[in-house]
Structures are given as structure tokens and as C-alpha cells.
Protein backbone atom coordinates (compact mmCIF):
# COMPACT_ATOMS: atom_id res chain seq x y z
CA UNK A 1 -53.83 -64.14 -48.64
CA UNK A 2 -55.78 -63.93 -45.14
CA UNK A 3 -53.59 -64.38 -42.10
CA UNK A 4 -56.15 -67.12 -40.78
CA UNK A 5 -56.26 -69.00 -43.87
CA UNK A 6 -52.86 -68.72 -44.26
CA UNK A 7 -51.79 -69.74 -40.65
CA UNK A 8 -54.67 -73.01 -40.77
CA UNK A 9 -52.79 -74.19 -43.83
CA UNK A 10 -49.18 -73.79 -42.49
CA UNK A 11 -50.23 -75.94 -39.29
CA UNK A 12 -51.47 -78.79 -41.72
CA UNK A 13 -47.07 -78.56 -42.54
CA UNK A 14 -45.46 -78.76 -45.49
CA UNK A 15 -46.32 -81.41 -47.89
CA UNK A 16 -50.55 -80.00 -47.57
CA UNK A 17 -48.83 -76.57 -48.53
CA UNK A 18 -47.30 -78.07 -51.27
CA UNK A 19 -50.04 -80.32 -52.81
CA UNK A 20 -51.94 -77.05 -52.93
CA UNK A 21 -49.80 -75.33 -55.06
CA UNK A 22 -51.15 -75.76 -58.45
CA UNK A 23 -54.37 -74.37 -58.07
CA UNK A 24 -55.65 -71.94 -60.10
CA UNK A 25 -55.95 -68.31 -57.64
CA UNK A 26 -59.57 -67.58 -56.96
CA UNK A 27 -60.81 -64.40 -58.64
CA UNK A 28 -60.89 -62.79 -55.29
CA UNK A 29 -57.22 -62.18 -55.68
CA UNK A 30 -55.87 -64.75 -53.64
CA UNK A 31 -51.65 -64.71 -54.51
CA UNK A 32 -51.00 -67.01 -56.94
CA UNK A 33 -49.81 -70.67 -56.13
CA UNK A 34 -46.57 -72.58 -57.75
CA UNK A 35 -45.53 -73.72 -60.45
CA UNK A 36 -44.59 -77.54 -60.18
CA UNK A 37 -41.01 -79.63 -60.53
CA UNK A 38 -39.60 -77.11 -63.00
CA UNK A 39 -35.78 -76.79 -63.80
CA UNK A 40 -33.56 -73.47 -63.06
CA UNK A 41 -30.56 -73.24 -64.22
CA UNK A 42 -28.68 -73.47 -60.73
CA UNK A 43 -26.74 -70.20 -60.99
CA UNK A 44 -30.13 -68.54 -61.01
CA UNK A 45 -31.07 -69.23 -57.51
CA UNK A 46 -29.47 -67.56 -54.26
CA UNK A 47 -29.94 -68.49 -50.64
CA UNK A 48 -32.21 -67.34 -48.58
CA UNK A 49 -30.63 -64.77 -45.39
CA UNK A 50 -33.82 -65.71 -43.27
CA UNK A 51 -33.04 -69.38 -43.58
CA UNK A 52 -33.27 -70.54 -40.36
CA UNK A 53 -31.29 -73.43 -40.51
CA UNK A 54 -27.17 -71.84 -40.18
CA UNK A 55 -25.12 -74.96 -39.32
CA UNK A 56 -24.39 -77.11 -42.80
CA UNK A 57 -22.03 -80.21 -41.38
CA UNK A 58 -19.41 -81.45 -43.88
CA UNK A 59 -20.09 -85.01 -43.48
CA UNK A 60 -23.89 -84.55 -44.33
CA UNK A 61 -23.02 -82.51 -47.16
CA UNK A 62 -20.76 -84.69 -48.63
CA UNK A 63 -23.43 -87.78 -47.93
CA UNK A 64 -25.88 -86.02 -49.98
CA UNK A 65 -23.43 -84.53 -52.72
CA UNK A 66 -22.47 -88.54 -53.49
CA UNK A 67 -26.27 -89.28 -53.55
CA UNK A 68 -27.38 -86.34 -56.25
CA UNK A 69 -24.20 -87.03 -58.07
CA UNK A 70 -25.88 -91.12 -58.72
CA UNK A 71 -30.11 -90.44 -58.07
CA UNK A 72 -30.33 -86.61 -58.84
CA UNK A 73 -32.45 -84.48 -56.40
CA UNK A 74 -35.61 -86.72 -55.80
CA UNK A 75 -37.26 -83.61 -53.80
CA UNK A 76 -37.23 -80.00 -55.90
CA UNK A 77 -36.37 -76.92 -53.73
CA UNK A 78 -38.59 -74.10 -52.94
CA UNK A 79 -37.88 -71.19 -54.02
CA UNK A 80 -39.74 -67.68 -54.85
CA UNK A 81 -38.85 -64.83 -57.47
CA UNK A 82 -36.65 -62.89 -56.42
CA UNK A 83 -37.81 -58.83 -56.08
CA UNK A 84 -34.94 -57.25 -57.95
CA UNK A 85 -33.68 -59.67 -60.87
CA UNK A 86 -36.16 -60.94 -62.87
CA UNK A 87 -35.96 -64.53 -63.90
CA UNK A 88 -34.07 -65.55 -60.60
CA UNK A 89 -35.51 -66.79 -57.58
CA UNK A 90 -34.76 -66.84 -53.67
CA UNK A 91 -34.30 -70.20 -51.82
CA UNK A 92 -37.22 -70.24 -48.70
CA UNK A 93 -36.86 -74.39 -48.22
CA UNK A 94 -34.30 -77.00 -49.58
CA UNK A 95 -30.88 -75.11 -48.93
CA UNK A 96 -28.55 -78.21 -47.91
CA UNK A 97 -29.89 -80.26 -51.59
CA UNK A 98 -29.16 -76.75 -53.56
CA UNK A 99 -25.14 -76.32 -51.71
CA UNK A 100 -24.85 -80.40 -53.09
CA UNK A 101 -26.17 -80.05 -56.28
CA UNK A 102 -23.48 -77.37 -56.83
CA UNK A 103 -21.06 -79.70 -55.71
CA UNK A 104 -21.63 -82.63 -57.64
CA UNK A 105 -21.91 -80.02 -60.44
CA UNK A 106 -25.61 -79.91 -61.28
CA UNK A 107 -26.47 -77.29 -64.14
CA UNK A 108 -30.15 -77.45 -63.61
CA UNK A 109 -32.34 -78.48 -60.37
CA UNK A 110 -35.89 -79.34 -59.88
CA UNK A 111 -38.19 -76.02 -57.93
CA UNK A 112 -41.71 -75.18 -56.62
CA UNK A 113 -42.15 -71.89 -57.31
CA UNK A 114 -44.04 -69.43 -54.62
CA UNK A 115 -44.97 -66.30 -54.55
CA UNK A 116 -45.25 -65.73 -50.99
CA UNK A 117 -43.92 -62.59 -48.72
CA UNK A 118 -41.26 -62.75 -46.75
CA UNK A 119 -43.42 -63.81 -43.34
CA UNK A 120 -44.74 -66.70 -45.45
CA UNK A 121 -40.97 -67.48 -46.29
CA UNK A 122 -39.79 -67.37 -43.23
CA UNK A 123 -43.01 -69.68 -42.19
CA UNK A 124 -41.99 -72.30 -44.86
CA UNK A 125 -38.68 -72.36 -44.12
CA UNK A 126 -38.84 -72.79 -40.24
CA UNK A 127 -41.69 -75.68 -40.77
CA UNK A 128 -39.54 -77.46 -43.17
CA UNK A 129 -36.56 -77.38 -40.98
CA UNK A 130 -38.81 -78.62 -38.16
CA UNK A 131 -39.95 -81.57 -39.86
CA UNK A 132 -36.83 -82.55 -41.05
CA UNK A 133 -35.40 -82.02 -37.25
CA UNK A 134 -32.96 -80.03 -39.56
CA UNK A 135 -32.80 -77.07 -36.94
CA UNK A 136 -30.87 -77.42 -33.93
CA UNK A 137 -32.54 -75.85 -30.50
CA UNK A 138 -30.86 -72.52 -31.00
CA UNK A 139 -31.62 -72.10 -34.76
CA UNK A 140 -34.75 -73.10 -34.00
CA UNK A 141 -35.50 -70.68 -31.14
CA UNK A 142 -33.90 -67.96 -33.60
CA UNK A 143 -36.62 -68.73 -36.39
CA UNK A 144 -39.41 -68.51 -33.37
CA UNK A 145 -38.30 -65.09 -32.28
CA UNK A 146 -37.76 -63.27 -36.08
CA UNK A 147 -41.16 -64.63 -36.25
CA UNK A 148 -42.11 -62.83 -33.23
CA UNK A 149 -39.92 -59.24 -33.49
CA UNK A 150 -40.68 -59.27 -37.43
CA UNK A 151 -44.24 -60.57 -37.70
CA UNK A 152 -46.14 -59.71 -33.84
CA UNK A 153 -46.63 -63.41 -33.31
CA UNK A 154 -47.34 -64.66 -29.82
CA UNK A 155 -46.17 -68.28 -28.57
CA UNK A 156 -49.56 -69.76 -29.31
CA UNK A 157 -49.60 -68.91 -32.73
CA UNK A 158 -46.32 -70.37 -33.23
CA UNK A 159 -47.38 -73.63 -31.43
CA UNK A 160 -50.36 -73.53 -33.93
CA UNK A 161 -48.60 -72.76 -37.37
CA UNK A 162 -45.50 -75.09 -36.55
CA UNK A 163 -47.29 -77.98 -35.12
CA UNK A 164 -45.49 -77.80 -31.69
CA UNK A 165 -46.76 -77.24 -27.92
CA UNK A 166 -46.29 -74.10 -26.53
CA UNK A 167 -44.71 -75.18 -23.92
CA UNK A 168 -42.53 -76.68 -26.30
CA UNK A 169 -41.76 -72.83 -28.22
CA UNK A 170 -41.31 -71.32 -24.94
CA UNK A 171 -39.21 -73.98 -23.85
CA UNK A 172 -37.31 -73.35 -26.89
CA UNK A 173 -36.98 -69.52 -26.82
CA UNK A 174 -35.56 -69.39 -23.57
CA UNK A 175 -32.56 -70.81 -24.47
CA UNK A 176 -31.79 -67.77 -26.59
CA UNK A 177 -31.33 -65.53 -23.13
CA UNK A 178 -28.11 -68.06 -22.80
CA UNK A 179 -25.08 -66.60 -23.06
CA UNK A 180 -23.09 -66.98 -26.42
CA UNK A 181 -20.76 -69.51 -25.29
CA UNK A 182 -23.44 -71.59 -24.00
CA UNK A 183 -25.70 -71.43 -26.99
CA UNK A 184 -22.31 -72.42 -29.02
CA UNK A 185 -22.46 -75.84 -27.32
CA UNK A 186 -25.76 -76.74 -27.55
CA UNK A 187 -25.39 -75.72 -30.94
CA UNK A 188 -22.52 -78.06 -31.62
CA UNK A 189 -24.13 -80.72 -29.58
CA UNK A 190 -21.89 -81.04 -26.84
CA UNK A 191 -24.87 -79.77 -24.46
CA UNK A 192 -28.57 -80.54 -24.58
CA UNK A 193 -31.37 -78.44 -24.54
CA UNK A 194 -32.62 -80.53 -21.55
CA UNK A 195 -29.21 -79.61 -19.48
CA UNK A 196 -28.87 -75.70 -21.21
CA UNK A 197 -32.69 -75.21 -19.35
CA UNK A 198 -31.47 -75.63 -16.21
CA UNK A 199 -28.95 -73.33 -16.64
CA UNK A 200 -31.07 -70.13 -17.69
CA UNK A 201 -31.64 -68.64 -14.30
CA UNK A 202 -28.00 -69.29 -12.68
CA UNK A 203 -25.41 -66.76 -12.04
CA UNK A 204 -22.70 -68.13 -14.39
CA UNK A 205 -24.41 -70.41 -17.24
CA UNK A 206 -20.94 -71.17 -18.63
CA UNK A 207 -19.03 -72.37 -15.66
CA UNK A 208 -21.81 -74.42 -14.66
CA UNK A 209 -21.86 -75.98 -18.50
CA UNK A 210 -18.67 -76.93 -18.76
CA UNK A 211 -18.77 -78.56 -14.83
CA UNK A 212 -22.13 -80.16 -16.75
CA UNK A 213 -19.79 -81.56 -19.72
CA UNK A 214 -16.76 -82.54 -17.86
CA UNK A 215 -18.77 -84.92 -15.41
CA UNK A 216 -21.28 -86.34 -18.33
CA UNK A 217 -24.22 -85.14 -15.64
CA UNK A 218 -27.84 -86.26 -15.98
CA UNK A 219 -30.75 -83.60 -16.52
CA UNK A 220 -31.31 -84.32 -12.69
CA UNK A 221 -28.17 -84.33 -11.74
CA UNK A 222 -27.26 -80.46 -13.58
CA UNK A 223 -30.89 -79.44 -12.25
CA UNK A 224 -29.16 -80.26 -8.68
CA UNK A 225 -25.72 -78.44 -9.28
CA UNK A 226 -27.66 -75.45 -10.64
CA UNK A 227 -30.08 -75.05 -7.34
CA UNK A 228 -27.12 -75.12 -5.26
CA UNK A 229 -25.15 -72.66 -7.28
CA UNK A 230 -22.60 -74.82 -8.84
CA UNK A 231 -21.22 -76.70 -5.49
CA UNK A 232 -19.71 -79.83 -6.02
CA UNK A 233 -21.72 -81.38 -3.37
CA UNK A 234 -24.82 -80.51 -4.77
CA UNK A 235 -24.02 -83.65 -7.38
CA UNK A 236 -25.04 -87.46 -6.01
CA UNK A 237 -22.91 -89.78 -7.68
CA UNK A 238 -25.50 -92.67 -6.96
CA UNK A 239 -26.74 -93.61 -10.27
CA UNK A 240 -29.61 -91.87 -12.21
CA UNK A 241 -32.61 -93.57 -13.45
CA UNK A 242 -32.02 -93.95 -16.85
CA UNK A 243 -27.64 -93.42 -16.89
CA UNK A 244 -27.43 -96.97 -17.57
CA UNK A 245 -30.09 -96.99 -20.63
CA UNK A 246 -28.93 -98.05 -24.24
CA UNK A 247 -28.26 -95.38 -27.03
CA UNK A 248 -31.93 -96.83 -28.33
CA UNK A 249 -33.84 -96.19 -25.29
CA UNK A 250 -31.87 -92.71 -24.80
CA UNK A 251 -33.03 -91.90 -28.32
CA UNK A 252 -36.46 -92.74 -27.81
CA UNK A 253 -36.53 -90.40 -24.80
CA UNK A 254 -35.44 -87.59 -26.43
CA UNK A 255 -37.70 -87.57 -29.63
CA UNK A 256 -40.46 -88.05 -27.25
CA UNK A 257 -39.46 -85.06 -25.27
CA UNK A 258 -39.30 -82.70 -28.43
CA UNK A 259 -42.59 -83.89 -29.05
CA UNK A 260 -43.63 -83.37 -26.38
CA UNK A 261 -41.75 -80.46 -25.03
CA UNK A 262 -41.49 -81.61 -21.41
CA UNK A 263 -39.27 -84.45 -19.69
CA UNK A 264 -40.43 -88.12 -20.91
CA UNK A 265 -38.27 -91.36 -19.78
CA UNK A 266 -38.76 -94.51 -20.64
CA UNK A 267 -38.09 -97.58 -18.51
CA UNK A 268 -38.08 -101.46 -19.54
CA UNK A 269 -38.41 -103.78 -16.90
CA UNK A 270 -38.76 -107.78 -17.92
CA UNK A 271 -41.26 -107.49 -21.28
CA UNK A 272 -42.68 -104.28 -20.26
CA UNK A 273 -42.24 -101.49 -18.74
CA UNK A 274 -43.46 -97.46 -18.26
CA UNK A 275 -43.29 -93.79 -20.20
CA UNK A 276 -43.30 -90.94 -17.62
CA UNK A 277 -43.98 -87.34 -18.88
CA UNK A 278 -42.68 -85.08 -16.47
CA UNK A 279 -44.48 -81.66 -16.13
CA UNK A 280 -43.57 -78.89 -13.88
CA UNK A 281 -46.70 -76.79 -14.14
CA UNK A 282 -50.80 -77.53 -14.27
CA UNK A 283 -50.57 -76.05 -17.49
CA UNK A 284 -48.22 -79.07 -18.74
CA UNK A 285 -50.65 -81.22 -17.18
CA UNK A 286 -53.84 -79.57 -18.74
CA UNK A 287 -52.04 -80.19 -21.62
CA UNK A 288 -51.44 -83.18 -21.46
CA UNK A 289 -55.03 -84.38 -20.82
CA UNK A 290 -56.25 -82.49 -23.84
CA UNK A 291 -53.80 -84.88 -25.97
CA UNK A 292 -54.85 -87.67 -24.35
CA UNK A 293 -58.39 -87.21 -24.19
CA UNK A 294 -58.19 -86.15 -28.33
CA UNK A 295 -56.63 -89.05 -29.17
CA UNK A 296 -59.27 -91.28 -27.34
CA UNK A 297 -62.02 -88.98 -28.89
CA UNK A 298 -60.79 -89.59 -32.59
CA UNK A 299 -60.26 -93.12 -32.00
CA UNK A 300 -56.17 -92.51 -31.70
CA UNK A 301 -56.22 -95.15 -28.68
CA UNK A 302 -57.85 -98.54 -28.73
């Protein structure tokens, strides 16, 4: 398949990539496309050791396990043949409904078979993740760099394929030049990837995490402590904007700043209010006036 056509389709995400999978190859060779919703027996498919995605919490598992066990799997996995065995396939999307359907004792579940290469896997799988927000930060900026070391892709082709900004994928790859304990709690969620950022150029990441944890700091508030090398004083205790938002505005922030991949708060005074995205370099900003001005240009804004 050619890179280019291959890399155009990917950024359209998942579900184009899938609606395009029964169609007959060209005779130009193209690789051939799926095969749609058929059943495997279960024992015939093995995870994929690219997967992206590491972390499987109990509690989802179990959520999911109780739904298959009364609805069945409503989405089929995706899967490709696997090179050695004949007849059994290789998960590349759909690992967390394939771990329940063994426990709520499926024989059989729905696939899309691909024939694909392993980049193209590892494509799949990462955008899948990423639209599910399935990935945290550090799996994410794991899947981004075996892209990279594996496949010579630069930042801008990942912001392409996956649908992100590259400031975004940069953003996101930093955090892998944490140190392990640090990457442990963003990937358990005790740390954000907002606070982790700040913490990338300091002396000693760790101490300053847990200093970040034990006071429940702001974004501002660790950026401050960081600058000033971890010193106490370096903290105001005068409220933040924002530490006395709701879980709901809080929320919105942060799904705004993934989007977005730069600092966005939201602030409700009265019946309105204002959305501030924060951007640290004229690149950001450039950036940003491309979205805007796209969205006015395709009629986005009215």
C-alpha cells in the first residue's frame, strides 16, 4: 500500500478505515482489505505485544465482562493473521472486549480481519486507543516513539496520521524523558500530564512530584515550585484561578487541553463567561489561528 495513501486514510481515524474494508483490492496489487463481523473461535486469537494500551483496570474489566455476558460484543475486534499459525490471528485493536469475552466465557467473538504490516498495526492500534482516550499520557507517548524508532516518523507525521497537534505529540513525548517513578504516577493518575511537564527540566522530578501531590498544587502553582528549584516559598497559597471550579468545569478544561495540546481554562461568571488557550510559543499561536481561521473558512463558526 503507498505510505501517502496509507497515512491520508489513517488521519480520516478509525471508523473511515474500517468502512473501507470490504473493497475488492485494485489489480495494481493494493493488500487486500477485511473480511467483515466474522466469528473466531476465541482461543484462536492472541494479543498483540505492540498494543499500546498496557494498563487494563479491574473495575472496567469487570464493567464490560457483566455487559458481554447480557448484550454480547456489539463492536468486533480487529485482528490480522497471524505469520506463523495459520488459521489464527493477532489482536491490533479491541484488546480490553477480547480479555472480557474470555471472562464471561465467550467461545466465539465477532473480527475485522486485516492484512496489514506491523507499522499499519501499530497505526491502528495507537488511533483506536486515542479515540477511545483508552491510552494514558505515558502509553500514549510510548506508541508515538515505537512509531518513531521503528518506522522514521517525525512529530508532524504523527500529528497528521493520529489527528492530534504537534504540539500536542511533542508535548506528549517529553514526558517519556521522566524518570520511572514519575511516569508511574501519571500513569496511575495520581499526577497529570499538565503538572509532570513542569517537571521535565528540574534537578529531581520525583521529589518535586510528590511535594506536587502532597499539597494538591495547581499547574501554576508546580510551574512556580519547579522555577525556584523546589523551595517551599516558591508556592503562594492565595488561591488559583480555577482551584475553586466544579469537577464539571475541571473536566471540561482538561478535554479541551488534550485537544488542544496547550493550557485552556474556562471561567463562568453570571450567564457567561471566557475560554483562555494558553500558548507559550508563536508557534502555539500560529496554530491556533490556522484552527480558527479553518473553521470560519468551512463555515465551522457562525
Amino acid at each position: 500500500m503507498n505510505e501517502d495513501l496509507s497515512k491520508k486514510r489513517l488521519g480520516r481515524g478509525l471508523a473511515a478505515l474500517i468502512g473501507e474494508m470490504d473493497r475488492v483490492p485494485d489489480e495494481a496489487g493494493a493488500q487486500s482489505m477485511a473480511l467483515l463481523d466474522r466469528q473466531v473461535p476465541i482461543e484462536f486469537i492472541t494479543r498483540n505485544p505492540r498494543n499500546p494500551r498496557r494498563l487494563f483496570t479491574e473495575g472496567d474489566l469487570e464493567d464490560l465482562t457483566q455487559s458481554i455476558r447480557e448484550h454480547g460484543i456489539v463492536q468486533p475486534v480487529v485482528v490480522r493473521p497471524a505469520k506463523d499459525s495459520p488459521g489464527h490471528y493477532e489482536l491490533i485493536a479491541g484488546e480490553r472486549r477480547w480479555r472480557a469475552a474470555q471472562r464471561a466465557g465467550l467461545a466465539t467473538v465477532p473480527v475485522i480481519v486485516r492484512e496489514v504490516d506491523d507499522r499499519v498495526a501499530l497505526e491502528l492500534a495507537i488511533i483506536e486507543n486515542v479515540q477511545r482516550a483508552d491510552l494514558n499520557p505515558i502509553e500514549e507517548g510510548m506508541g508515538y516513539q515505537q512509531l518513531i524508532d521503528d518506522h522514521e516518523y517525525t512529530q508532524a507525521d504523527l500529528a497528521q496520521v493520529i489527528g492530534k497537534s504537534r504540539s500536542h505529540v511533542a508535548n506528549t513525548l517529553r514526558l517519556l524523558k521522566l524518570p520511572d517513578s514519575v511516569r508511574d504516577m501519571i500513569t496511575n493518575g495520581s499526577l497529570s500530564a499538565g503538572h509532570a511537564r513542569t517537571l521535565i527540566t528540574t534537578e529531581d522530578p520525583s521529589a518535586l512530584a510528590e511535594k506536587i501531590i502532597k499539597g494538591g498544587l495547581s499547574v501554576r502553582q508546580a510551574e512556580a515550585l519547579a522555577q525556584d528549584g523546589g523551595k517551599p516559598s516558591a508556592v503562594k497559597r492565595k488561591a488559583e484561578p480555577g482551584e475553586g471550579k466544579d469537577a464539571d468545569t475541571k473536566a471540561l478544561e482538561k478535554l479541551l487541553s488534550d485537544v488542544m495540546g496547550m493550557r485552556v481554562s474556562v471561567n463562568h461568571v453570571n450567564n457567561g463567561g471566557d475560554v483562555r488557550i494558553h500558548y507559550t510559543t508563536l508557534e502555539q499561536l500560529d496554530e491556533i489561528c490556522q484552527r480558527l481561521q479553518n473553521r470560519v473558512k468551512w463555515g465551522g463558526l457562525a
